[in-house]
C-alpha atoms as a PDB file:
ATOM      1  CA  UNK A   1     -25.219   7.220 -11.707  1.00  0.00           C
ATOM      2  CA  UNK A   2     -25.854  10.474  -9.398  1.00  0.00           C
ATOM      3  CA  UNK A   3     -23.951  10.490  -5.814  1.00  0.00           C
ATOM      4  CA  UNK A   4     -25.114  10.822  -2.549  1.00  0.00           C
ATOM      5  CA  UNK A   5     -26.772  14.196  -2.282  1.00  0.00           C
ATOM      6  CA  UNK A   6     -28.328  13.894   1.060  1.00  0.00           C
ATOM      7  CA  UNK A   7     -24.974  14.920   2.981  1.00  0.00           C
ATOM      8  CA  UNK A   8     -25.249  17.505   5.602  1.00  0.00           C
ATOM      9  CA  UNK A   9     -23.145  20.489   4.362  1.00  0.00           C
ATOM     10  CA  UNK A  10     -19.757  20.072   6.109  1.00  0.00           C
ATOM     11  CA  UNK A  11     -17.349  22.292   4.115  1.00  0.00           C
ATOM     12  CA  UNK A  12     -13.792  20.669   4.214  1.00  0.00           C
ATOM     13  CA  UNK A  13     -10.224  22.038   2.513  1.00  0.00           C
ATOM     14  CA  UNK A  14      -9.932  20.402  -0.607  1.00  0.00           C
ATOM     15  CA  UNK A  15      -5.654  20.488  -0.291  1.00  0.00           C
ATOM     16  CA  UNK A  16      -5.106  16.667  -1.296  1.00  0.00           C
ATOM     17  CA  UNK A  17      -3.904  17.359  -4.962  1.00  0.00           C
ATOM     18  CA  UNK A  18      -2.571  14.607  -7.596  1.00  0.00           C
ATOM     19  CA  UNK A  19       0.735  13.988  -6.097  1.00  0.00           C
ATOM     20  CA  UNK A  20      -1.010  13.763  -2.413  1.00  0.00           C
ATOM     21  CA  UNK A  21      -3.759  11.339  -3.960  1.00  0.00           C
ATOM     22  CA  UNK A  22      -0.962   9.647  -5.579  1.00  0.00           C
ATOM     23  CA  UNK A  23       1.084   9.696  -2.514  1.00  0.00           C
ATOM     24  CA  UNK A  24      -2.325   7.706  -0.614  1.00  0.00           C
ATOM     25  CA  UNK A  25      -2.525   5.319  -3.094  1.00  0.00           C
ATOM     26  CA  UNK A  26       0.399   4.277  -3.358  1.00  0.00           C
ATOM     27  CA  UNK A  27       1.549   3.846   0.317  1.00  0.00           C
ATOM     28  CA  UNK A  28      -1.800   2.063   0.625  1.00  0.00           C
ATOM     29  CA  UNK A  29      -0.308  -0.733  -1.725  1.00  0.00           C
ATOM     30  CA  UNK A  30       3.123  -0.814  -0.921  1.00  0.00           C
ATOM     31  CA  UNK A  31       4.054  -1.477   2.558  1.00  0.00           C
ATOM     32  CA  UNK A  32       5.563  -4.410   4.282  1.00  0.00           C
ATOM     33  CA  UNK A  33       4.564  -7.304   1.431  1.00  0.00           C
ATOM     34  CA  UNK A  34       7.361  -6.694  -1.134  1.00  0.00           C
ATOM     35  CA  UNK A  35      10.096  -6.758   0.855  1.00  0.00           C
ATOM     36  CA  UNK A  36       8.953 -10.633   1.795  1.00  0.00           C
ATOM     37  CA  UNK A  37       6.562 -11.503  -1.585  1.00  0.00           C
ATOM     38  CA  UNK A  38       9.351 -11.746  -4.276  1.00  0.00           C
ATOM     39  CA  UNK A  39      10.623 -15.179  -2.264  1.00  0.00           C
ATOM     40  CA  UNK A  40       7.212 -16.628  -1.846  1.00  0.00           C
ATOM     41  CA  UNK A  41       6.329 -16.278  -5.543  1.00  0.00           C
ATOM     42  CA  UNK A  42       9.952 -17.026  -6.711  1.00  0.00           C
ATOM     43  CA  UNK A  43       9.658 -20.546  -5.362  1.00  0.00           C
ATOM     44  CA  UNK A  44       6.655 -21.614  -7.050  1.00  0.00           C
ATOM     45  CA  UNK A  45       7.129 -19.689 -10.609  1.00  0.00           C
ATOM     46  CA  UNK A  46      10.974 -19.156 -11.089  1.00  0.00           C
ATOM     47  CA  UNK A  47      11.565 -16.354 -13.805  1.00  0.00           C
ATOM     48  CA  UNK A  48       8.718 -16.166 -14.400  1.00  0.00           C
ATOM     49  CA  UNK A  49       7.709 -14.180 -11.464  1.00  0.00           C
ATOM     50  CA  UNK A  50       8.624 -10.544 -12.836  1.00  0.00           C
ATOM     51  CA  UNK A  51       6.464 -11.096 -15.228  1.00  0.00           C
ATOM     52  CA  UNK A  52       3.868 -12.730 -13.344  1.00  0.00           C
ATOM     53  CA  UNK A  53       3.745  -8.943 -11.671  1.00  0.00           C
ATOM     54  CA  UNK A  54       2.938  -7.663 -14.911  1.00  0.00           C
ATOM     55  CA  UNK A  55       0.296  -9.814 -15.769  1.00  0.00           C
ATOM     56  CA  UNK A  56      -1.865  -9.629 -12.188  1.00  0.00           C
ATOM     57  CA  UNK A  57      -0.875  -6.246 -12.510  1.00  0.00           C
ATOM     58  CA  UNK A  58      -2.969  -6.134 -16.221  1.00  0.00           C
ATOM     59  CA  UNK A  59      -5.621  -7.736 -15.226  1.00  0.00           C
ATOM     60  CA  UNK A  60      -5.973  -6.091 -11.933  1.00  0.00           C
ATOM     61  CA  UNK A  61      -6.070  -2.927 -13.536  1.00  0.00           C
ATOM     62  CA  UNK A  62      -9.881  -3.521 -14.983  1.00  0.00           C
ATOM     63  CA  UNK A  63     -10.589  -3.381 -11.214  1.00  0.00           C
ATOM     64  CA  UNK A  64      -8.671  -0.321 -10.507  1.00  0.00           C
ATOM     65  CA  UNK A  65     -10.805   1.867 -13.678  1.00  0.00           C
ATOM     66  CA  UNK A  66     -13.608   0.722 -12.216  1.00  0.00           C
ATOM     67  CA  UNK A  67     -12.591   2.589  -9.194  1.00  0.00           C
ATOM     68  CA  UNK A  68     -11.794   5.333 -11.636  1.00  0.00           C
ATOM     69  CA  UNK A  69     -14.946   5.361 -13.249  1.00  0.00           C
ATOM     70  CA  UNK A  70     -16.838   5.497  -9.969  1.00  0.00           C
ATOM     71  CA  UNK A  71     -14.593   8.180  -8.537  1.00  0.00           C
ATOM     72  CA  UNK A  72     -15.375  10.720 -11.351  1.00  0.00           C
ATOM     73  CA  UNK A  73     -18.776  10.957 -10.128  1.00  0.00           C
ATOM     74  CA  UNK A  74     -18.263  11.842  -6.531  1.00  0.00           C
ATOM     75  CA  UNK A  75     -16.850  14.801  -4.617  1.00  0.00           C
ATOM     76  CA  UNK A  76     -17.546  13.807  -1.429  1.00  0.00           C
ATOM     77  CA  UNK A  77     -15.758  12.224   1.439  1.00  0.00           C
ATOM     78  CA  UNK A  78     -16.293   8.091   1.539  1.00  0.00           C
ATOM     79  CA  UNK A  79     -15.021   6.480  -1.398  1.00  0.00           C
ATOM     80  CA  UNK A  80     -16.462   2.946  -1.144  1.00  0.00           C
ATOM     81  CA  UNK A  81     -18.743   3.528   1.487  1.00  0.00           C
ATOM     82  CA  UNK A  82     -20.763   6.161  -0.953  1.00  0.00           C
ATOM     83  CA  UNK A  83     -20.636   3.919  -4.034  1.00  0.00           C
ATOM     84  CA  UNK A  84     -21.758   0.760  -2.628  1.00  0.00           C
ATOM     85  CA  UNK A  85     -24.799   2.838  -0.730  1.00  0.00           C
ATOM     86  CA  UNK A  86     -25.930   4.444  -3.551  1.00  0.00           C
ATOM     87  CA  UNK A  87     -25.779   1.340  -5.837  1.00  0.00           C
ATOM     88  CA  UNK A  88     -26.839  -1.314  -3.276  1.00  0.00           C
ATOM     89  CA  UNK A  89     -28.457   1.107  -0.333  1.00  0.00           C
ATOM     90  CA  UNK A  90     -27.907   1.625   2.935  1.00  0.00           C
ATOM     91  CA  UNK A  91     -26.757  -1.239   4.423  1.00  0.00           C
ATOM     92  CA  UNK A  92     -24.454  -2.354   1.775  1.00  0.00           C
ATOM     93  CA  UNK A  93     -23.195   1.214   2.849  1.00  0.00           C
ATOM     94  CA  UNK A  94     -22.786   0.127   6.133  1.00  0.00           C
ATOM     95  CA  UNK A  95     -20.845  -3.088   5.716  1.00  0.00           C
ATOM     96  CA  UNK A  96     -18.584  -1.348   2.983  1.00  0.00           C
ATOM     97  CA  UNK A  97     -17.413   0.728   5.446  1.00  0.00           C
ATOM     98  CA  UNK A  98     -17.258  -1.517   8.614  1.00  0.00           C
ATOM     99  CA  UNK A  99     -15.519  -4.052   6.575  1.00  0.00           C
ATOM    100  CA  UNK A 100     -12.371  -1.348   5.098  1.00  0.00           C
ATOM    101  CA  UNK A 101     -12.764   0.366   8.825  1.00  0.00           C
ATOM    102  CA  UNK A 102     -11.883  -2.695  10.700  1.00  0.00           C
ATOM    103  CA  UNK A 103      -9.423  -4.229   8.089  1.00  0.00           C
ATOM    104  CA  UNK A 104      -7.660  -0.840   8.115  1.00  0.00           C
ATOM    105  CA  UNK A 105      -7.345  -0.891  11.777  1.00  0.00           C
ATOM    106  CA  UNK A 106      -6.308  -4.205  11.930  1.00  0.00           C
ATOM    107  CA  UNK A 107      -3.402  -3.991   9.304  1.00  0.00           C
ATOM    108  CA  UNK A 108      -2.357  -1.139  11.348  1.00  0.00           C
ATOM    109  CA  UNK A 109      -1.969  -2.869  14.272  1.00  0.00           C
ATOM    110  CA  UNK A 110      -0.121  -5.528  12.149  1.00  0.00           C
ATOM    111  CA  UNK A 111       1.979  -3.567  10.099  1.00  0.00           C
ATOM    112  CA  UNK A 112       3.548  -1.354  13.066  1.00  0.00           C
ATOM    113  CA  UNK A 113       4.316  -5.132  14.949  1.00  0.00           C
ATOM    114  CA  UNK A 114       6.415  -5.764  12.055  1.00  0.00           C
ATOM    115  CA  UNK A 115       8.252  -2.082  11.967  1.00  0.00           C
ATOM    116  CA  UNK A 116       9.033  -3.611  15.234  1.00  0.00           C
ATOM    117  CA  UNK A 117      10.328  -6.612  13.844  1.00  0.00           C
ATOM    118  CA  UNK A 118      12.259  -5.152  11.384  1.00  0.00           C
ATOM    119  CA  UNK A 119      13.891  -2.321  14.003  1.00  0.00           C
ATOM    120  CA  UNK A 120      14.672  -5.300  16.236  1.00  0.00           C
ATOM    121  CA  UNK A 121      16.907  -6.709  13.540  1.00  0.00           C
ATOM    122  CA  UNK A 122      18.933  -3.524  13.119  1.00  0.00           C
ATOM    123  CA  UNK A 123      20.142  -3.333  17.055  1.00  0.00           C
ATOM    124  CA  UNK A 124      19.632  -5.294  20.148  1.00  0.00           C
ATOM    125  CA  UNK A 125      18.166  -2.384  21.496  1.00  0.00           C
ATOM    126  CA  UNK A 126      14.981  -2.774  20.007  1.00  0.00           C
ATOM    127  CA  UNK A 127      14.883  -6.466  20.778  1.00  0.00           C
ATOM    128  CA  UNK A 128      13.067  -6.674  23.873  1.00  0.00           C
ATOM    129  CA  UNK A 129       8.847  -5.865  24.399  1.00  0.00           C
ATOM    130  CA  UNK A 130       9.317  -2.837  25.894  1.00  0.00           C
ATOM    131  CA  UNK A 131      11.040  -1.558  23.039  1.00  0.00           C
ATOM    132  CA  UNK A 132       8.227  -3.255  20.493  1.00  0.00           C
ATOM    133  CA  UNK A 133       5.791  -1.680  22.739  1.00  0.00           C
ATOM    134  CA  UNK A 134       7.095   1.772  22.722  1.00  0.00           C
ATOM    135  CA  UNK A 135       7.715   1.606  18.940  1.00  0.00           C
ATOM    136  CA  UNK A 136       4.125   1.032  18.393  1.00  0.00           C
ATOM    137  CA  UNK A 137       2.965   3.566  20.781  1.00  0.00           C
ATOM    138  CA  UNK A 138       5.325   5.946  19.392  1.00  0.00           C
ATOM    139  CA  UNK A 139       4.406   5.176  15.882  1.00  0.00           C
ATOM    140  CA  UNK A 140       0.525   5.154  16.625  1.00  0.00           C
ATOM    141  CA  UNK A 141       0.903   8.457  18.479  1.00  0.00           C
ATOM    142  CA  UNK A 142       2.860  10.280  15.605  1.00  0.00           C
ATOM    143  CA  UNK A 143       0.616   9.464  12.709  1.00  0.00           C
ATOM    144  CA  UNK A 144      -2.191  10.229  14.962  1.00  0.00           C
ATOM    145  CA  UNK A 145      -0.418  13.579  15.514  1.00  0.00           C
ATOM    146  CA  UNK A 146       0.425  14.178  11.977  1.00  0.00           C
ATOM    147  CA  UNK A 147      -3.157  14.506  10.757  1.00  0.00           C
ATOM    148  CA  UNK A 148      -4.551  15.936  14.154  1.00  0.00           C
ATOM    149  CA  UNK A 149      -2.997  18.782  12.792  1.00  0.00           C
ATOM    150  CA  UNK A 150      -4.875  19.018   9.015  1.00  0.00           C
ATOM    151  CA  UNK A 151      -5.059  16.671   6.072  1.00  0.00           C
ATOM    152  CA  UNK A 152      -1.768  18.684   4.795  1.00  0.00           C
ATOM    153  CA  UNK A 153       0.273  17.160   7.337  1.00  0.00           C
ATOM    154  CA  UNK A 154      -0.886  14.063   7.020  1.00  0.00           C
ATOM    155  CA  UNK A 155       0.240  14.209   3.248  1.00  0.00           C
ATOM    156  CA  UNK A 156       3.109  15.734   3.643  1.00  0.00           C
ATOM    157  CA  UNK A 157       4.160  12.846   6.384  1.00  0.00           C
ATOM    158  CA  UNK A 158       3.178  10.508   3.419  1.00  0.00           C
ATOM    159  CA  UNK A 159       5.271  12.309   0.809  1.00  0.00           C
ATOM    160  CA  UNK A 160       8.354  11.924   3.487  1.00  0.00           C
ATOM    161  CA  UNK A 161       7.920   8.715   3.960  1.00  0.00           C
ATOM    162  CA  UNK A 162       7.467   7.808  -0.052  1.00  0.00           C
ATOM    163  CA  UNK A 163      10.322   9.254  -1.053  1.00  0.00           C
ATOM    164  CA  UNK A 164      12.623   7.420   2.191  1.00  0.00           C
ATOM    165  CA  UNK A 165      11.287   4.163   0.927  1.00  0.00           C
ATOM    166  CA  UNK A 166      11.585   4.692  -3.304  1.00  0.00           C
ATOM    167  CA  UNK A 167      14.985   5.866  -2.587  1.00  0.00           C
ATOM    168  CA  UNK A 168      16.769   2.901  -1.498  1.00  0.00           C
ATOM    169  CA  UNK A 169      14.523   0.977  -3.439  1.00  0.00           C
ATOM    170  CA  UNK A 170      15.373   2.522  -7.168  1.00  0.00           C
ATOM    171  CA  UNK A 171      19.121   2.723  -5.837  1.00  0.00           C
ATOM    172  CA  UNK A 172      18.737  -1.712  -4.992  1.00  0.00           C
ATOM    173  CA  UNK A 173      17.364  -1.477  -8.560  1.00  0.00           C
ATOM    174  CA  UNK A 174      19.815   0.253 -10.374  1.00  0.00           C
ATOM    175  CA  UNK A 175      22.644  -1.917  -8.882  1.00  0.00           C
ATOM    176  CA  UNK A 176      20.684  -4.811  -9.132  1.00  0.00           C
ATOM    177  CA  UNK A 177      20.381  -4.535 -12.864  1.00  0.00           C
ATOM    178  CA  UNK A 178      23.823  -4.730 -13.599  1.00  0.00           C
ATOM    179  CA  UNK A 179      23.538  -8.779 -12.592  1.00  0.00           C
ATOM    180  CA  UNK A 180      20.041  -9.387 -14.689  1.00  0.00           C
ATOM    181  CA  UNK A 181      21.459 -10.782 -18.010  1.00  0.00           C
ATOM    182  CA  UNK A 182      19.393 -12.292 -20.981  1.00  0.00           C
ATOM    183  CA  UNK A 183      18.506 -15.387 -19.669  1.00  0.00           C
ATOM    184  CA  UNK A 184      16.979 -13.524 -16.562  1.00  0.00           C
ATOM    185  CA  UNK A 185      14.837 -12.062 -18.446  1.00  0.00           C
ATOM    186  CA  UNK A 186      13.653 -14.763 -20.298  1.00  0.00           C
ATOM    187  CA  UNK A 187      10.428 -16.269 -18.521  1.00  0.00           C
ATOM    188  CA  UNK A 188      11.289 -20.210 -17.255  1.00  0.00           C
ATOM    189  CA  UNK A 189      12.232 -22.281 -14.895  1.00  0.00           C
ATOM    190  CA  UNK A 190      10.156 -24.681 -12.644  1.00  0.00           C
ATOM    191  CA  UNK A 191       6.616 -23.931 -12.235  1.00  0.00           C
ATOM    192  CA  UNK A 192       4.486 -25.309  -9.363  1.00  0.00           C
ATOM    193  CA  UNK A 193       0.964 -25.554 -11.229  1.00  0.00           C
ATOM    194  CA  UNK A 194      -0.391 -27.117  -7.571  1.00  0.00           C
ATOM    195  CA  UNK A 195       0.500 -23.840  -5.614  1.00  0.00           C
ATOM    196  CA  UNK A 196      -1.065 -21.602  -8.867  1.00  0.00           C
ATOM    197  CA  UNK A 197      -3.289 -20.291  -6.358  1.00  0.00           C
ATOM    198  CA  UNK A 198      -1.838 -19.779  -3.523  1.00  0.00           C
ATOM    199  CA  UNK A 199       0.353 -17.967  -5.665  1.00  0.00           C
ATOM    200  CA  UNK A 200      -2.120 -15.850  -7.339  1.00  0.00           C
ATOM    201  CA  UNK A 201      -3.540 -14.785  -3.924  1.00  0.00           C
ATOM    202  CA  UNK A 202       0.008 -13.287  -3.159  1.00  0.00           C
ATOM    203  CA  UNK A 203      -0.005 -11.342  -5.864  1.00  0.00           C
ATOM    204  CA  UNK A 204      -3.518 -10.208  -5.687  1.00  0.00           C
ATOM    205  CA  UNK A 205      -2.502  -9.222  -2.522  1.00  0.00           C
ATOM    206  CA  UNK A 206       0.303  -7.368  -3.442  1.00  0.00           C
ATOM    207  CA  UNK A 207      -1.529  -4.945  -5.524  1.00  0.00           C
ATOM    208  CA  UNK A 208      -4.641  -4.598  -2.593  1.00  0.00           C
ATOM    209  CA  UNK A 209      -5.279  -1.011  -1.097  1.00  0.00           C
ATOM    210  CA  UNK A 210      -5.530   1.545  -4.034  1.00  0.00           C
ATOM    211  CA  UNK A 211      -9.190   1.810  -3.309  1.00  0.00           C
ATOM    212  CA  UNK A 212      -8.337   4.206  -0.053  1.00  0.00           C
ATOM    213  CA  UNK A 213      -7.394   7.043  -2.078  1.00  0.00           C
ATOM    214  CA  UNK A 214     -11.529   7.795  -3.056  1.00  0.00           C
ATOM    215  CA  UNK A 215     -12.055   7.960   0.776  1.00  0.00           C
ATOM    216  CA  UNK A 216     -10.851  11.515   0.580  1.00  0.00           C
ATOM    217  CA  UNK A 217     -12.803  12.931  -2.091  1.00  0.00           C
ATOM    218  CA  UNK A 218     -13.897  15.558  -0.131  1.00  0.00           C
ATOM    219  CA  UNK A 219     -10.695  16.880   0.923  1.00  0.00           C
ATOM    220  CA  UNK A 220      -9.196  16.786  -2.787  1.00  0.00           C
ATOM    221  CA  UNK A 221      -8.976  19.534  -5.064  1.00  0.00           C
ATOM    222  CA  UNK A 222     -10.781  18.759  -8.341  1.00  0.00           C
ATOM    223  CA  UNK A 223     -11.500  15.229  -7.308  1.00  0.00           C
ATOM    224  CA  UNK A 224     -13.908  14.017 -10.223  1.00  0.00           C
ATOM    225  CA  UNK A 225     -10.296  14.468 -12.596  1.00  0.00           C
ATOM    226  CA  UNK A 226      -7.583  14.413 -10.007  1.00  0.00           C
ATOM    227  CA  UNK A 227      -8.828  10.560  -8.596  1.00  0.00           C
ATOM    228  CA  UNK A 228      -8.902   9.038 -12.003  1.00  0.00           C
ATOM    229  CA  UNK A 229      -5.394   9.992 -12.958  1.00  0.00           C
ATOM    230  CA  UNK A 230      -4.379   9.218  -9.347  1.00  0.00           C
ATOM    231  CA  UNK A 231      -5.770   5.280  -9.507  1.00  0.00           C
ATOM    232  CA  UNK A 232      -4.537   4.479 -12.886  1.00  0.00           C
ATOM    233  CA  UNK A 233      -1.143   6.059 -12.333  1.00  0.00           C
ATOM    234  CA  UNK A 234      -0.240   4.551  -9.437  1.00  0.00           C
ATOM    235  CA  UNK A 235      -1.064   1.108 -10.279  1.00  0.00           C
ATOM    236  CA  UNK A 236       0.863   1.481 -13.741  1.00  0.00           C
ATOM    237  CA  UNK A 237       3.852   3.020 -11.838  1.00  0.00           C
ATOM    238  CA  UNK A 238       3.380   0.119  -8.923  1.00  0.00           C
ATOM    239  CA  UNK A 239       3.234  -2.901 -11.181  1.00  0.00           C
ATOM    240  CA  UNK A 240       5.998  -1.194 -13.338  1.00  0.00           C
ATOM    241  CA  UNK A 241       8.432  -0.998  -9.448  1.00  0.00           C
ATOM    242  CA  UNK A 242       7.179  -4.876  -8.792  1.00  0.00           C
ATOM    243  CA  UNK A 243       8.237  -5.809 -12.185  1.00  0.00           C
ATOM    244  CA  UNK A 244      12.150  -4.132 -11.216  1.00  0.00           C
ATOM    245  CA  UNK A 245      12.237  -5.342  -7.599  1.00  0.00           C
ATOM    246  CA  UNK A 246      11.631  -9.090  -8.822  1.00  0.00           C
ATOM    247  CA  UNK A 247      13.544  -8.818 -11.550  1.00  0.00           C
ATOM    248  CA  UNK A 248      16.497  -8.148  -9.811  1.00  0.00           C
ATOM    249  CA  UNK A 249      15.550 -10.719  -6.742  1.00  0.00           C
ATOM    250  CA  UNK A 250      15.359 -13.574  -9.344  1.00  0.00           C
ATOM    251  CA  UNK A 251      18.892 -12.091 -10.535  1.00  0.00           C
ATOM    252  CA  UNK A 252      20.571 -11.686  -7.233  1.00  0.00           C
ATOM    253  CA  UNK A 253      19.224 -14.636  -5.155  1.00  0.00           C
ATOM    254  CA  UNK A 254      20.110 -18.725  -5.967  1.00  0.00           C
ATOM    255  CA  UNK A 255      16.949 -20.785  -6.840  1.00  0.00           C
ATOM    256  CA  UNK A 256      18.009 -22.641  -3.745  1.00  0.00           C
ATOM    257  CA  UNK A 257      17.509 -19.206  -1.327  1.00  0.00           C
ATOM    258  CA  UNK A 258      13.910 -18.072  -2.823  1.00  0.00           C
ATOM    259  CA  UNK A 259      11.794 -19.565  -0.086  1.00  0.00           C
ATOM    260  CA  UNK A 260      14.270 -17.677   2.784  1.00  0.00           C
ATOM    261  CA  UNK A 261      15.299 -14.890   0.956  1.00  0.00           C
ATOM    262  CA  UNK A 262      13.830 -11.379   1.237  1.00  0.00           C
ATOM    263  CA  UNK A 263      14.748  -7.863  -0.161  1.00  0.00           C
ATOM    264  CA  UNK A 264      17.529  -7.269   2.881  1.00  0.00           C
ATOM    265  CA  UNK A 265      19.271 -10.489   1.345  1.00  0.00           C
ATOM    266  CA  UNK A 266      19.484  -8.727  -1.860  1.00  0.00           C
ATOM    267  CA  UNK A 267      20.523  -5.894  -0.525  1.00  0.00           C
ATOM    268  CA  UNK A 268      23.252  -7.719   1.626  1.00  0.00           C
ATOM    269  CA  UNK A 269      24.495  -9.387  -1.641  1.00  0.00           C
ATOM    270  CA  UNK A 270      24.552  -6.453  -3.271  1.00  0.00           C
ATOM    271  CA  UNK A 271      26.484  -4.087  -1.154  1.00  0.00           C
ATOM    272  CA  UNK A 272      27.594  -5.800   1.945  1.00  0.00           C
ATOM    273  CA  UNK A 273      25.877  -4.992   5.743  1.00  0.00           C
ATOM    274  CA  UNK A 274      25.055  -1.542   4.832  1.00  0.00           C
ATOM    275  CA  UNK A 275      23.086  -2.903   1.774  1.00  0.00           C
ATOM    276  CA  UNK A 276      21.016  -4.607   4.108  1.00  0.00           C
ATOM    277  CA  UNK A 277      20.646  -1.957   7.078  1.00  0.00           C
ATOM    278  CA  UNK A 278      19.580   0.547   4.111  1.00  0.00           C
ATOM    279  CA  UNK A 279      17.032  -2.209   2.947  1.00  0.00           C
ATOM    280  CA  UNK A 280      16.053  -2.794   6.315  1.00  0.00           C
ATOM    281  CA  UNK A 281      15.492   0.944   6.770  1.00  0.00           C
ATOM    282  CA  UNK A 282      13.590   1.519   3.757  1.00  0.00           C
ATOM    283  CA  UNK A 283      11.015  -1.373   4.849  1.00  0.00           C
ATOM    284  CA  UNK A 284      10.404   0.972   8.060  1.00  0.00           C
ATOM    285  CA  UNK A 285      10.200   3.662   5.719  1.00  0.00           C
ATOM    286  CA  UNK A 286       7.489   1.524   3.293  1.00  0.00           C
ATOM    287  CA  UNK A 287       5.481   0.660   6.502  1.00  0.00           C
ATOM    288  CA  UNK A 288       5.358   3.744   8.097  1.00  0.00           C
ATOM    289  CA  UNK A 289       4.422   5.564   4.772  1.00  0.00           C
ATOM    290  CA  UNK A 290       1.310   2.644   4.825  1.00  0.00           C
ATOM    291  CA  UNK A 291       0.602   3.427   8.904  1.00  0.00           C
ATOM    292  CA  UNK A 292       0.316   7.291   7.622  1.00  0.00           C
ATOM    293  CA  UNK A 293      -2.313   6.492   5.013  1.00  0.00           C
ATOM    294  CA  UNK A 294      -4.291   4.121   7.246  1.00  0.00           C
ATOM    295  CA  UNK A 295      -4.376   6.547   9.400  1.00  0.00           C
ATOM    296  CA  UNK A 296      -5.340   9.249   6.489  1.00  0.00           C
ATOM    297  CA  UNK A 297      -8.132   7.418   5.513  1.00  0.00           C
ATOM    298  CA  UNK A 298      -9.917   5.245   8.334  1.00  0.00           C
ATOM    299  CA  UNK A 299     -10.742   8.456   9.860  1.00  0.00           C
ATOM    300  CA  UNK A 300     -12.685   9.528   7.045  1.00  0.00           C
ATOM    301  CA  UNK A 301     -14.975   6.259   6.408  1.00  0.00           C
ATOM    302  CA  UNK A 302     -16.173   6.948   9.836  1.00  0.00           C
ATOM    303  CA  UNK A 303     -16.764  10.138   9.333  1.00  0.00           C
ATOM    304  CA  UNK A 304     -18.392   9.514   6.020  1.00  0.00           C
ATOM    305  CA  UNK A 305     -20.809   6.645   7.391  1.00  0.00           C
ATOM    306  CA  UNK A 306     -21.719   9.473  10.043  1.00  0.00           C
ATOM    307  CA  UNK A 307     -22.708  11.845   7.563  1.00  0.00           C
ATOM    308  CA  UNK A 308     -24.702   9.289   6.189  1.00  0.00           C
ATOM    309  CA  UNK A 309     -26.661   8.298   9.127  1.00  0.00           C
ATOM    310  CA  UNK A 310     -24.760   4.698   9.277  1.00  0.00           C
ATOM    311  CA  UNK A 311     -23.805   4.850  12.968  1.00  0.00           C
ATOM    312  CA  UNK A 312     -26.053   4.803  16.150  1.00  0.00           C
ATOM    313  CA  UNK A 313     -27.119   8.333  17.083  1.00  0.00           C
ATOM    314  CA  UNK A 314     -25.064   7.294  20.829  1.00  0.00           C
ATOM    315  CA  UNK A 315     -21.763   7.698  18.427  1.00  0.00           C
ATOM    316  CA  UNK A 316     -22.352  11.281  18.743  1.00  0.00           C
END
């Protein structure tokens, strides 16, 4: 396989690096879901669920080297875009990046409703629609802002946010395991075979996103060996953090709560009301870390399809 070499010569600073990649990837995957997910699959697979993670998270991992694979033969900006036009021409090219463009923009518009949500919950304050309108203006505006100003920004906004939403996360974990005992972790209880996919498409979904971080191949440094080790280290050290976080939901929570419960609940039970404002925080951490790399990436399939001749000359 050869990549695109047709490209105009547009000469961009390579400062993504492995922990920047990383950083993409990751907030790409993990933004609003698992906080909510655990509950959904608890109720139809019981103890199993942790390891249910595990599994999707195996098997989804073929998908993720093939991503790998692809991504050590390209150093330019497009990702997906680049490898389905070169395999499947022009207008597979085209779709590929309408389809990630528009499903990006829509999740963003999604995903900053339900920072609204979330901030809502925390104080009266931001119960109204003005307040859910400014949030999302503000929010939209600031990532905007963030990598107006260079693709360095933009990762460092991402690192910010990773490390505000692992925090509280690791810290729910490392309580949390103190009340998993050996019968946790033994895989059982009721299994709903008739909701098997349903159930699988949750997970699936869970683990959705990675691909973004090969839409900045052109702004990485050593992209053909930092992109590999950024797709397959991320998903290992995402399943790995799914794995914990339902572990210790399955732990905390009755059977009788899965289908209500969320992460905040498990934080609440854990340490009281500041358990679950600091779980409530760290989901508007985990969705404005995702916001940051939408709006990292989307950017960059547009400009990518441009480069390619994929958009009307009246684009500009």
């Amino acid at each position: 396989m050869t990549a695109t070499t047709d490209h105009p010569a547009v000469r961009l600073k390579r400062d993504i690096g492995i922990f920047g990649a990383s950083f993409l990837a990751l907030n790409a995957m993990i933004g609003a879901g698992i906080f909510a997910l655990p509950g959904k699959i608890a109720v139809n697979a019981g103890l199993l669920s942790p390891w249910l993670f595990l599994v999707v998270g195996a098997l989804f991992i073929t998908i993720v080297l093939t991503f790998a694979e692809l991504s050590s033969y390209y150093d330019k900006t497009g990702g997906p875009v680049l490898y389905a036009s070169d395999a499947f021409g022009p207008l597979a090219g085209f779709s590929t990046g309408w389809a990630i463009y528009l499903s990006r923009m829509t999740a963003f518009a999604a995903n900053a409703n339900v920072m609204a949500v979330y901030l809502a919950s925390l104080h009266d304050l931001f119960a109204n629609d003005i307040a859910r309108a400014a949030i999302i203006t503000v929010a939209t505006v600031g990532m905007s802002w963030a990598n107006i100003t260079g693709v360095r920004d933009g990762v460092r906004t991402m690192a910010v946010f990773t490390l505000l939403k692992i925090t509280p996360l690791a810290l729910m974990i490392l309580i949390g395991l103190q009340h998993v005992s050996g019968a946790t972790l033994i895989p059982g209880g009721p299994f709903v075979v008739e909701e098997l996919g349903g159930t699988t498409l949750l997970l699936i979904y869970a683990y959705v996103g990675f691909e973004t971080v090969g839409v900045t191949a052109g702004e990485t440094a050593n992209p053909r060996k930092t992109l590999p080790r950024a797709y397959v280290g991320t998903m290992v050290a995402t399943s790995l953090l799914y794995f914990f976080i339902v572990l210790v939901f399955v732990a905390v929570i009755a059977p009788d709560n899965y289908s209500s419960a969320t992460l905040v609940d498990v934080g609440r039970t854990l340490a009281g009301p500041l358990g679950a404002i600091v779980i409530t925080l760290a989901a508007v951490f985990s969705i404005g870390g995702n916001l940051a790399g939408s709006m990292l990436a989307a950017p960059r399939i547009i400009f990518s399809m441009a480069e390619n001749r994929m958009l009307p000359a009246w684009f500009g």
